[in-house]
Protein backbone atom coordinates (compact mmCIF):
# COMPACT_ATOMS: atom_id res chain seq x y z
CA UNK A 1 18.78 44.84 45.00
CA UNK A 2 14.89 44.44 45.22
CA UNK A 3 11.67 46.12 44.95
CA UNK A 4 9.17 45.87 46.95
CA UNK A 5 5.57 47.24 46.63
CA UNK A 6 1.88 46.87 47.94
CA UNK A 7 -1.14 45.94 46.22
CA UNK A 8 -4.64 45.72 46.24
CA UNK A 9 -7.31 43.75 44.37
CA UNK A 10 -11.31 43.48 44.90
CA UNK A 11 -12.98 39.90 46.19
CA UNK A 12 -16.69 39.96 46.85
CA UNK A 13 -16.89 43.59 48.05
CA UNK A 14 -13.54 43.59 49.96
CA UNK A 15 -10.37 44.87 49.45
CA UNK A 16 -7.31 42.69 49.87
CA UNK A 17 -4.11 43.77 50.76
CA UNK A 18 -0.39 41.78 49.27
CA UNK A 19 3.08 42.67 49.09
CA UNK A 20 4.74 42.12 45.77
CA UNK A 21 8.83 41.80 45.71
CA UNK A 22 10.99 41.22 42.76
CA UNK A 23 14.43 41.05 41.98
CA UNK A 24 16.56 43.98 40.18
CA UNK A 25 15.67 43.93 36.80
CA UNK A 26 12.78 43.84 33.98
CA UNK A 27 12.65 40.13 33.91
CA UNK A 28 9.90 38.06 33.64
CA UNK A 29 10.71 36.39 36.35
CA UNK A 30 9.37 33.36 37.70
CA UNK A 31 7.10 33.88 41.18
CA UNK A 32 5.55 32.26 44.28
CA UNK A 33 2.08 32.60 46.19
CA UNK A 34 3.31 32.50 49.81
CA UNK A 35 0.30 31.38 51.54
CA UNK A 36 0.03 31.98 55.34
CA UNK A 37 -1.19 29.42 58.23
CA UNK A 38 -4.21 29.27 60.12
CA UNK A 39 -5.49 32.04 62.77
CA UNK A 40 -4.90 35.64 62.23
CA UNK A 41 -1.68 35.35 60.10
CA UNK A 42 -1.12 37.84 58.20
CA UNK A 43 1.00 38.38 54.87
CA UNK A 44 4.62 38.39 56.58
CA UNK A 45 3.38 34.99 58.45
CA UNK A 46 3.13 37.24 61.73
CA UNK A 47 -0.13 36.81 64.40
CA UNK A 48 -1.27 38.96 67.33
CA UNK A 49 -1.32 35.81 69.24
CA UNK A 50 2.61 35.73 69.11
CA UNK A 51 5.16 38.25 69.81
CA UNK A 52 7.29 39.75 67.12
CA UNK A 53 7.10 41.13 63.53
CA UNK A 54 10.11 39.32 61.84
CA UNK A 55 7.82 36.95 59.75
CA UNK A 56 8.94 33.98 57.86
CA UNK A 57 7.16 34.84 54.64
CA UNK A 58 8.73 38.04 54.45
CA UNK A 59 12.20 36.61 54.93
CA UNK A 60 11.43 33.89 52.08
CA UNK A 61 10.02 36.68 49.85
CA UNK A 62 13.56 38.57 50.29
CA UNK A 63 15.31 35.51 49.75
CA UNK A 64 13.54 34.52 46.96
CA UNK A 65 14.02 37.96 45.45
CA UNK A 66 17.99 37.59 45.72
CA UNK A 67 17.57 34.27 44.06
CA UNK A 68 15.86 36.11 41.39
CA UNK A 69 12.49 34.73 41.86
CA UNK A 70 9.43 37.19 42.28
CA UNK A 71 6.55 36.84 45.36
CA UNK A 72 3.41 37.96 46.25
CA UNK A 73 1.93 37.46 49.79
CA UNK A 74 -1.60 38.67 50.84
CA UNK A 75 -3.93 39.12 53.69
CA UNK A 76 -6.73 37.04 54.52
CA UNK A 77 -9.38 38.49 54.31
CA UNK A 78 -10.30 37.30 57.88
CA UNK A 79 -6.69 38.72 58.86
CA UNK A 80 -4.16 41.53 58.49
CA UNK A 81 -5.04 44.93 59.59
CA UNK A 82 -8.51 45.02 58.33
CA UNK A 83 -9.93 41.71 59.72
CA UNK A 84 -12.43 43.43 62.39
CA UNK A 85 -14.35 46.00 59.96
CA UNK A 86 -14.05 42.21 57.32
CA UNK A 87 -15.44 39.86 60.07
CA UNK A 88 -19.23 41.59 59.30
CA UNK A 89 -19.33 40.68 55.88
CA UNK A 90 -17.43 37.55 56.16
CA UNK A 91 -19.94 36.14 59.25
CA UNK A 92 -21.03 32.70 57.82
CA UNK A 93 -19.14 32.79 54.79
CA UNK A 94 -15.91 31.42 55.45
CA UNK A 95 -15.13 28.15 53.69
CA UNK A 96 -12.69 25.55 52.02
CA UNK A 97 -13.72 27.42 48.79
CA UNK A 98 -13.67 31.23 49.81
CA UNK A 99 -9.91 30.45 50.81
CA UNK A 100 -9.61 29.04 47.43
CA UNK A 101 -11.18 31.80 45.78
CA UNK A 102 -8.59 34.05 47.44
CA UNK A 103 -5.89 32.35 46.39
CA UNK A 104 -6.93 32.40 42.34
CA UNK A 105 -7.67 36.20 42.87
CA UNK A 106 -4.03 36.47 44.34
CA UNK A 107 -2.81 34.18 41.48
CA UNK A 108 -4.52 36.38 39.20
CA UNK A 109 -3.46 39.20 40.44
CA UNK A 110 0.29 37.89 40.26
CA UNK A 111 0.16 36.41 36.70
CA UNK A 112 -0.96 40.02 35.38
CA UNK A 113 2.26 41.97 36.46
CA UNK A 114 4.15 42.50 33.84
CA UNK A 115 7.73 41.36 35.07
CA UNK A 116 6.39 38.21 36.20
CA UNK A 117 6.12 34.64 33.80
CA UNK A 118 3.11 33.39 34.34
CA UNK A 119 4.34 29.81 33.09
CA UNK A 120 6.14 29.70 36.33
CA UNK A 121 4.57 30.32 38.92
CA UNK A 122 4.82 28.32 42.18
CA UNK A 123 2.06 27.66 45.52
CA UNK A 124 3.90 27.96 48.49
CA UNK A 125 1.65 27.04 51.33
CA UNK A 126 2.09 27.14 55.04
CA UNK A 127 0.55 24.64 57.41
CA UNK A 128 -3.00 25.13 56.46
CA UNK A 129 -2.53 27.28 53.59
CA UNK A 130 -0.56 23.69 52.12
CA UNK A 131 -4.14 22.62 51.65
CA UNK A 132 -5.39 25.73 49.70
CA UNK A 133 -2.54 25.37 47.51
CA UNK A 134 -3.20 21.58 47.30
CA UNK A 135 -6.71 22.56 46.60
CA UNK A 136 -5.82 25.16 44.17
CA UNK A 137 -3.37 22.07 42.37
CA UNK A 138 -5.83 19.86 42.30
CA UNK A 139 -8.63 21.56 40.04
CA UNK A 140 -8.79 23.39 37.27
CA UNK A 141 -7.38 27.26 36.97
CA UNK A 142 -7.09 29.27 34.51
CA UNK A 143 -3.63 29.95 35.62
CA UNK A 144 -2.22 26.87 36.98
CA UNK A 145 0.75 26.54 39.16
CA UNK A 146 3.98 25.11 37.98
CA UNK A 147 4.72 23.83 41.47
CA UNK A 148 3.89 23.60 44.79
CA UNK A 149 5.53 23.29 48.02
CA UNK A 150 3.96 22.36 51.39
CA UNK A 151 5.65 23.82 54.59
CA UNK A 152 5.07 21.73 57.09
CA UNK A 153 1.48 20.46 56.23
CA UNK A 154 -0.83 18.19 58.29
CA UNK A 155 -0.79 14.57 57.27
CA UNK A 156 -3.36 13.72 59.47
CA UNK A 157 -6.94 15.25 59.95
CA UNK A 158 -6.82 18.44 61.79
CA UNK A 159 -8.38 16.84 64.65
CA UNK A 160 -5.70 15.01 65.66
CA UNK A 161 -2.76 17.17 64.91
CA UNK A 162 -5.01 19.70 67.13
CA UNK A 163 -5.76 16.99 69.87
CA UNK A 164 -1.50 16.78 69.62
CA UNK A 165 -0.59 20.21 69.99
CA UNK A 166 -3.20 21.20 72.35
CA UNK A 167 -1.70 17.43 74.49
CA UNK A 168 1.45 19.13 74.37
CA UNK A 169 0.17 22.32 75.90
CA UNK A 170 -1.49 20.58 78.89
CA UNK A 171 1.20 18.34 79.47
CA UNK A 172 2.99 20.72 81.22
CA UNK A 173 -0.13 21.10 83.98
CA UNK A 174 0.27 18.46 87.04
CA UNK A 175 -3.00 17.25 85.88
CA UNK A 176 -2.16 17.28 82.25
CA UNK A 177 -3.75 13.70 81.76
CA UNK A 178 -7.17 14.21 83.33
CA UNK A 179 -7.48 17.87 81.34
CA UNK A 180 -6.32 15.75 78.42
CA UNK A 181 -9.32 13.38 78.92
CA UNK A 182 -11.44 16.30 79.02
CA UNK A 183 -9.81 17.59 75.78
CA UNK A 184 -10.77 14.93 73.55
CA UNK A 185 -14.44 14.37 75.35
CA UNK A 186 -14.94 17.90 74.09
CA UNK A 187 -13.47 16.98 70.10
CA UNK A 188 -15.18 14.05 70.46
CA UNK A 189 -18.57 16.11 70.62
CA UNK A 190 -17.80 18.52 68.40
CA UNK A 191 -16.55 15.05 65.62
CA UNK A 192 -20.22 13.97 66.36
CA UNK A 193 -21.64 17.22 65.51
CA UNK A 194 -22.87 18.32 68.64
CA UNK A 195 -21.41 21.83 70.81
CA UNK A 196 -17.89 21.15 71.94
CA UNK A 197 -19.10 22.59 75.68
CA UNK A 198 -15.51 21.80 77.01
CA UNK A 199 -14.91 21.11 80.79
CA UNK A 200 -14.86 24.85 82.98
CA UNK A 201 -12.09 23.41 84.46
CA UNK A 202 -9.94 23.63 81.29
CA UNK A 203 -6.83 26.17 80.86
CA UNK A 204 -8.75 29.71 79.34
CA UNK A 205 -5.96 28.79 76.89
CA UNK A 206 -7.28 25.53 75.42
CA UNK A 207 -10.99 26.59 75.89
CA UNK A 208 -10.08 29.86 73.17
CA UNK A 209 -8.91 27.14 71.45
CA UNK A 210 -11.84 24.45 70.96
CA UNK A 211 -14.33 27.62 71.23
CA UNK A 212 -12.77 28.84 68.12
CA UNK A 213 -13.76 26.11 66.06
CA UNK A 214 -17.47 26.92 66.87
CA UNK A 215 -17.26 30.54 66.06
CA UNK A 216 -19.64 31.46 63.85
CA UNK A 217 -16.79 33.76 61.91
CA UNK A 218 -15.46 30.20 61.41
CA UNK A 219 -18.03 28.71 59.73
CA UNK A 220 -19.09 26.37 58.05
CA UNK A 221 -15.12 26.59 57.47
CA UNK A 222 -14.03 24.97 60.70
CA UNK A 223 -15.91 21.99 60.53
CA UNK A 224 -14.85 21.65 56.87
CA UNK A 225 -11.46 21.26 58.13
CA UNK A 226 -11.79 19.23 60.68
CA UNK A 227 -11.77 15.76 58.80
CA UNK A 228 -9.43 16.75 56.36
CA UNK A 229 -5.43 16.23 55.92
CA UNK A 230 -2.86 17.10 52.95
CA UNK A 231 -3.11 13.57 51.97
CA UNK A 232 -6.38 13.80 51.00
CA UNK A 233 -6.01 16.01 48.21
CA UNK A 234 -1.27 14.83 47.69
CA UNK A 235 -2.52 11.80 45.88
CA UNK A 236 -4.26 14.24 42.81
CA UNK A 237 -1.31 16.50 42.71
CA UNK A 238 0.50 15.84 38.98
CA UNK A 239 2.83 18.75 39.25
CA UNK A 240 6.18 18.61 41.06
CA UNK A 241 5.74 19.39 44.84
CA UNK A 242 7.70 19.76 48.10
CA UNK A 243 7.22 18.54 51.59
CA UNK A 244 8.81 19.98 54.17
CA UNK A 245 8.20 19.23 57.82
CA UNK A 246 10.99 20.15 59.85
CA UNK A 247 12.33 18.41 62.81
CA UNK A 248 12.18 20.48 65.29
CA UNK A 249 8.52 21.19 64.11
CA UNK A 250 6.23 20.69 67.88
CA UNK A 251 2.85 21.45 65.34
CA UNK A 252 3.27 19.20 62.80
CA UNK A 253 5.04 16.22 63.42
CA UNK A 254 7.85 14.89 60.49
CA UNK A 255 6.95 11.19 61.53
CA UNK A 256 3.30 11.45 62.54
CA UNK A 257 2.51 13.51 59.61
CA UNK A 258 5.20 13.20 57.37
CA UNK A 259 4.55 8.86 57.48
CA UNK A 260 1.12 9.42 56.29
CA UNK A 261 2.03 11.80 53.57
CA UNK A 262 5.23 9.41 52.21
CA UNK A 263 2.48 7.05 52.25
CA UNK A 264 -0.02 8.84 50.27
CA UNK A 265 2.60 9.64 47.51
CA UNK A 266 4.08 6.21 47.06
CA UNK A 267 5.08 5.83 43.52
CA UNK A 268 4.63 9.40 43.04
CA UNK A 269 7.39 10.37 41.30
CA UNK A 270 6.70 14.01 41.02
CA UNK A 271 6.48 14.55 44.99
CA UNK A 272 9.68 15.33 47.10
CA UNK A 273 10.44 15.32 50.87
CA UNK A 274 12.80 16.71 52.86
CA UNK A 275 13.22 17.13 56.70
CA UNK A 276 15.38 19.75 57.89
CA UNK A 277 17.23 18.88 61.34
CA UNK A 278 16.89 22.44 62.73
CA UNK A 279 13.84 23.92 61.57
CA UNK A 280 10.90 24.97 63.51
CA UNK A 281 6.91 24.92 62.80
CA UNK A 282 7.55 28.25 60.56
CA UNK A 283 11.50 27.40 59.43
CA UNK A 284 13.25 29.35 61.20
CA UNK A 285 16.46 27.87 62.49
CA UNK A 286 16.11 26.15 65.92
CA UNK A 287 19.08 24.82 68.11
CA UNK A 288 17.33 24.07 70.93
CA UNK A 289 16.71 19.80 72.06
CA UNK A 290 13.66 18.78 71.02
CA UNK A 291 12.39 18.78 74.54
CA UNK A 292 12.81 22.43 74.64
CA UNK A 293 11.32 22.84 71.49
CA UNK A 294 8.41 20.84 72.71
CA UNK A 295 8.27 22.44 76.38
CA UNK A 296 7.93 26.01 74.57
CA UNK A 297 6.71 25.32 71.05
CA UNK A 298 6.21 28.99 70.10
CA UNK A 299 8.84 30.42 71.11
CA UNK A 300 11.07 32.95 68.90
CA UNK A 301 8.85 32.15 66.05
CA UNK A 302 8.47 35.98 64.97
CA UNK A 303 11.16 37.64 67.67
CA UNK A 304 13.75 39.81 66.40
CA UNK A 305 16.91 38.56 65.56
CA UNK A 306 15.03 34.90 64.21
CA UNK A 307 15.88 34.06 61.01
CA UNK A 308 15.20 31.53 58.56
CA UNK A 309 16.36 27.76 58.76
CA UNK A 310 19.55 27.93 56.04
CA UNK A 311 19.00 23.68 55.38
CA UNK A 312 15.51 24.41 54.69
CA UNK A 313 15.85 28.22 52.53
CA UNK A 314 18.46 26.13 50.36
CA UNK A 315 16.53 22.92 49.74
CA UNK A 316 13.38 25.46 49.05
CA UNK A 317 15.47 27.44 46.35
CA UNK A 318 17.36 24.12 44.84
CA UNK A 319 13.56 22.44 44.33
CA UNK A 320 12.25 25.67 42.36
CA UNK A 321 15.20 25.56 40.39
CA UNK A 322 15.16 22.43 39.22
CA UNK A 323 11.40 22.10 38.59
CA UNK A 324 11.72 25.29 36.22
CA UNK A 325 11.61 28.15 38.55
């Protein structure tokens, strides 16, 4: 049996929003930050630019409360059901560091509940939130994480895992190399700091897309992240960490991201990878070829009746036990 309850906390002037869930019992237990992805993800891992509600994070923080491990998972302040009357006060502010800053306040938050050790408690980052927890590992806190593991984090610069996935959306258009040309003359402009003013001609799609990075709700964030990759910050980490890309990931690529991360943390003794055969960009279980994986990349990422990739929930839970959790 678990228990599950909301929270709140107050970070420059706005409320955030988490989910705490712990197992049966008066513990103290130890816990995990589940930080979500890029976008509007919310808490439960969930966007309004997918279908569905059945969220990855919320499935892990279930799991994790079975397993007798504690969770919190929060709202952006830039997502979750409060994001518009947010996006005011946020305008221009959104950084590298105010994602960091929301991360200690969760952290905080978490280490002051009294069923929960804060000796132990674990980062558990999701695509881009791997690099706030990297971030988060790699200075100092005044409650420092035990762990960390990286779901499926970029190993290259954002650029060109977006230049990847946006080559895999275009792809499937008859003229999917000349739009792809277009693509990268826009990034290209953008890398040099100039407008991205991509080709009319582009899918609306892909244009939402490379327009997004020049919102000015995303800045100076976006072009913060631009350059940077989870190798940049892997090589500081001295706490035991997990990589996990899975293999039927079509965002982040195990060989063109995972390569450059095994890479990075050559010699590292403290860094583990693993590469689950069936899971998908969020870990949820995924039997389809990689071609249809690839063909439809986010499909049944949130749908009903999704659940959770069992290779990579089990490798998850046998890392945090072993590094103390």
């Amino acid at each position: 049996m678990t228990q599950s309850s909301d929270l709140t906390w107050t970070l420059d002037g706005i409320t955030v929003e988490g989910t705490i869930v712990c197992p049966d019992g008066e513990g103290p237990f130890p816990a995990v930050v589940l930080v979500a992805g890029s976008g509007p993800t919310d808490r439960d891992w969930c966007t309004p630019l997918l279908p569905g509600s059945n969220g990855s994070a919320r499935l892990l923080a279930e799991a994790f409360a079975d397993a007798g491990i504690a969770s919190l998972r929060y709202d952006k302040r830039a997502s979750g059901a409060h994001a518009m009357e947010n996006a005011e006060t946020l305008l221009g502010k959104v950084s590298m560091q105010s994602h960091l800053d929301e991360l200690v306040a969760a952290v905080t938050m978490l280490s002051r509940q009294d069923h929960v050790d804060s000796s132990r408690i674990f980062g558990l980052g999701h695509s881009e939130g791997a690099l706030h927890v990297l971030h988060h590992a790699t200075t100092t806190q005044d409650v420092p994480f035990a762990g960390i593991v990286l779901a499926g984090p970029p190993g290259r610069p954002i650029q060109a895992v977006l230049l990847s996935q946006l080559g895999l959306q275009v792809a499937q258009d008859p003229d999917g190399p000349e739009l792809m040309a277009k693509v990268r003359e826009a990034a290209a402009r953008y890398a040099a700091g100039q407008p991205m003013d991509p080709d009319p001609n582009l899918p609306d799609s892909v244009k939402m897309v490379l327009f997004g990075f020049e919102a000015p709700a995303n800045l100076p964030f976006a072009r913060e992240l631009w350059t940077e990759s989870a190798g940049d910050s892997l090589v500081k980490v001295r706490i035991p960490a997990l990589i996990l890309i899975g293999a039927k990931d079509a965002q982040v690529d195990m060989d063109a991201d995972g390569v450059p991360l095994q890479e990075a943390a050559e010699g590292m003794t403290n860094v583990t990878f693993a590469f689950p055969a069936n899971a998908n960009h969020v870990f949820k279980e995924d039997l389809r070829t990689p071609s249809e994986t690839a063909a439809s990349p986010g499909s049944g990422y949130n749908e009903p009746g999704t659940r959770l990739d069992p290779e990579s929930l089990e490798t998850i839970l046998t890392w945090l036990s072993g590094a103390g959790a």
